[in-house]
Protein backbone atom coordinates (compact mmCIF):
# COMPACT_ATOMS: atom_id res chain seq x y z
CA UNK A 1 10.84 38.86 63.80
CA UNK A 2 8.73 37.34 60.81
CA UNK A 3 7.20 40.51 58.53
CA UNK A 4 5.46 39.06 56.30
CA UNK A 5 4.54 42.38 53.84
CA UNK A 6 8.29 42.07 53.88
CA UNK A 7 8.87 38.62 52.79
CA UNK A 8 9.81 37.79 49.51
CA UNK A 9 9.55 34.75 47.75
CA UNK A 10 11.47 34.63 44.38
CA UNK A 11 10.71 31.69 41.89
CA UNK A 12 12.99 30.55 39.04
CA UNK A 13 10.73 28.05 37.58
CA UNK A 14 7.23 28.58 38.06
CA UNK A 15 2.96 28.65 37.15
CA UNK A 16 0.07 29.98 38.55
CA UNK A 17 -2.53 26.97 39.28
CA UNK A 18 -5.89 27.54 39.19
CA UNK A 19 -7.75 25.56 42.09
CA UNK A 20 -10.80 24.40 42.06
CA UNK A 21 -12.49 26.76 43.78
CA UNK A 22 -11.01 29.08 41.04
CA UNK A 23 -8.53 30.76 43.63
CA UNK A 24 -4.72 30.90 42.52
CA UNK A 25 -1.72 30.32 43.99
CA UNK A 26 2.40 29.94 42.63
CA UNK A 27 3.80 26.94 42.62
CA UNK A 28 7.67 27.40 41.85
CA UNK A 29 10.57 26.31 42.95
CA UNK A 30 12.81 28.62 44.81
CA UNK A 31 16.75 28.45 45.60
CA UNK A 32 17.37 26.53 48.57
CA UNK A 33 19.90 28.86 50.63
CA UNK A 34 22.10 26.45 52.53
CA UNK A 35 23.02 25.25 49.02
CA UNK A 36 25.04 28.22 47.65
CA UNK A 37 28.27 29.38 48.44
CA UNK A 38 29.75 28.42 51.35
CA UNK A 39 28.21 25.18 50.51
CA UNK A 40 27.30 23.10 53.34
CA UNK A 41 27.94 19.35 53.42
CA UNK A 42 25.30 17.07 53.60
CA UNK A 43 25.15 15.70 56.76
CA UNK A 44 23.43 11.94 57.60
CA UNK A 45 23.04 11.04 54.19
CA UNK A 46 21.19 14.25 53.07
CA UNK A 47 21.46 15.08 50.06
CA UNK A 48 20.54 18.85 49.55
CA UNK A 49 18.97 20.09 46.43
CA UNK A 50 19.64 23.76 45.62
CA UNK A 51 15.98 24.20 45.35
CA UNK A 52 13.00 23.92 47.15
CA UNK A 53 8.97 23.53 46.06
CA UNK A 54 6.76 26.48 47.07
CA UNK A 55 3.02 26.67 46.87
CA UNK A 56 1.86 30.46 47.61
CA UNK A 57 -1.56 31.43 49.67
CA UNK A 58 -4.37 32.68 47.10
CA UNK A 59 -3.36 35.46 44.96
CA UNK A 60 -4.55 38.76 45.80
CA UNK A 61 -2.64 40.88 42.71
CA UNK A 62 -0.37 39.68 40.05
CA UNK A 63 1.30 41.67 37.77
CA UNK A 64 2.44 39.62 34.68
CA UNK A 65 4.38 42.14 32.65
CA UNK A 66 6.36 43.19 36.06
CA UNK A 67 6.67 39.31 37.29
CA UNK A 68 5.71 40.77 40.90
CA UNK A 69 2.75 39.46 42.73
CA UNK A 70 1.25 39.68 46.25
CA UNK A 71 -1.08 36.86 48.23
CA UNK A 72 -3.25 36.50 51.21
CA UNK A 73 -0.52 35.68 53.87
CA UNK A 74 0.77 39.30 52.80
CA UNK A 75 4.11 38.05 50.87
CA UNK A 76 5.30 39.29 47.73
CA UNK A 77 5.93 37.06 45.18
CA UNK A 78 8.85 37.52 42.59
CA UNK A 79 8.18 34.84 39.17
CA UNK A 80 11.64 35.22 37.23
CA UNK A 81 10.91 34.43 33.32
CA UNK A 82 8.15 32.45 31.37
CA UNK A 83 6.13 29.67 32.97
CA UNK A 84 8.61 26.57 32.78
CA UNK A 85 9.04 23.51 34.73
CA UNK A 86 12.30 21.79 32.61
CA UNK A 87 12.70 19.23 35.67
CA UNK A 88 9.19 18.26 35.48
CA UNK A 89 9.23 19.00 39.61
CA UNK A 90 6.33 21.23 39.60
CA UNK A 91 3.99 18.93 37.49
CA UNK A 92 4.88 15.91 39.36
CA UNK A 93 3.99 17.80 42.69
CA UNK A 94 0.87 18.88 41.97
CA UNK A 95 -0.10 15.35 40.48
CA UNK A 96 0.40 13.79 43.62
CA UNK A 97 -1.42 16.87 45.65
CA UNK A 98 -4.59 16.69 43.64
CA UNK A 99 -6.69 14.46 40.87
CA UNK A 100 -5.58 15.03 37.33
CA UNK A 101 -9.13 16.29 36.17
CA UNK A 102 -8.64 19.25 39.10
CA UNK A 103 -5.23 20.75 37.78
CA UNK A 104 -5.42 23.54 35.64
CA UNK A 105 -2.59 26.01 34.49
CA UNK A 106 -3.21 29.17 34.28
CA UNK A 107 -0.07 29.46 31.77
CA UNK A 108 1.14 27.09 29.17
CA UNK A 109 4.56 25.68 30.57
CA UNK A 110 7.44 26.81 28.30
CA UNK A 111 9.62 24.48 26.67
């Protein structure tokens, strides 16, 4: 049973990209489960990262003070610190998704 309005997705490095059609959505990266304790072995050359890239639906709320937000699909979003990317990851992504002259932050990337 998938409940949605009970789903939460917590990010640990994160933005807020502004689309084109000025709609938002998170685009984070969030800990990959099967990666913490017990750790499972990779299995047929896989070689787990403990993270994965998520890209939200549009943002319907976002509270910036709180770091708690809430999109279309009806998850709730949890953003853990500043805007950062220190891997470079979420930039890189995003490049490949859409043309340079389309991506626009809605927060500067800490450093």
């Amino acid at each position: 049973m998938d409940n949605k309005a009970e789903a939460v997705m917590t990010l640990y490095h994160w933005n807020i990209l502004v689309l084109p059609s000025e709609q938002e959505i998170f685009v984070g990266l969030r800990q990959r489960p099967e990666t913490v304790p017990p750790f499972k072995a990779a299995e047929d050359d896989d070689e787990l990262l403990p993270f994965t890239l998520r890209n939200s639906s549009p943002i319907q709320e976002f509270d910036p003070a709180r770091g708690i937000g809430f999109t279309e699909s009806g998850r709730r979003y949890v953003v853990i610190g500043q805007p950062s990317d220190p891997t470079g990851m979420i930039r890189m992504s995003v490049s490949q998704m859409m043309p340079a002259k389309d991506i626009q932050w809605k927060f500067s990337f800490a450093e």
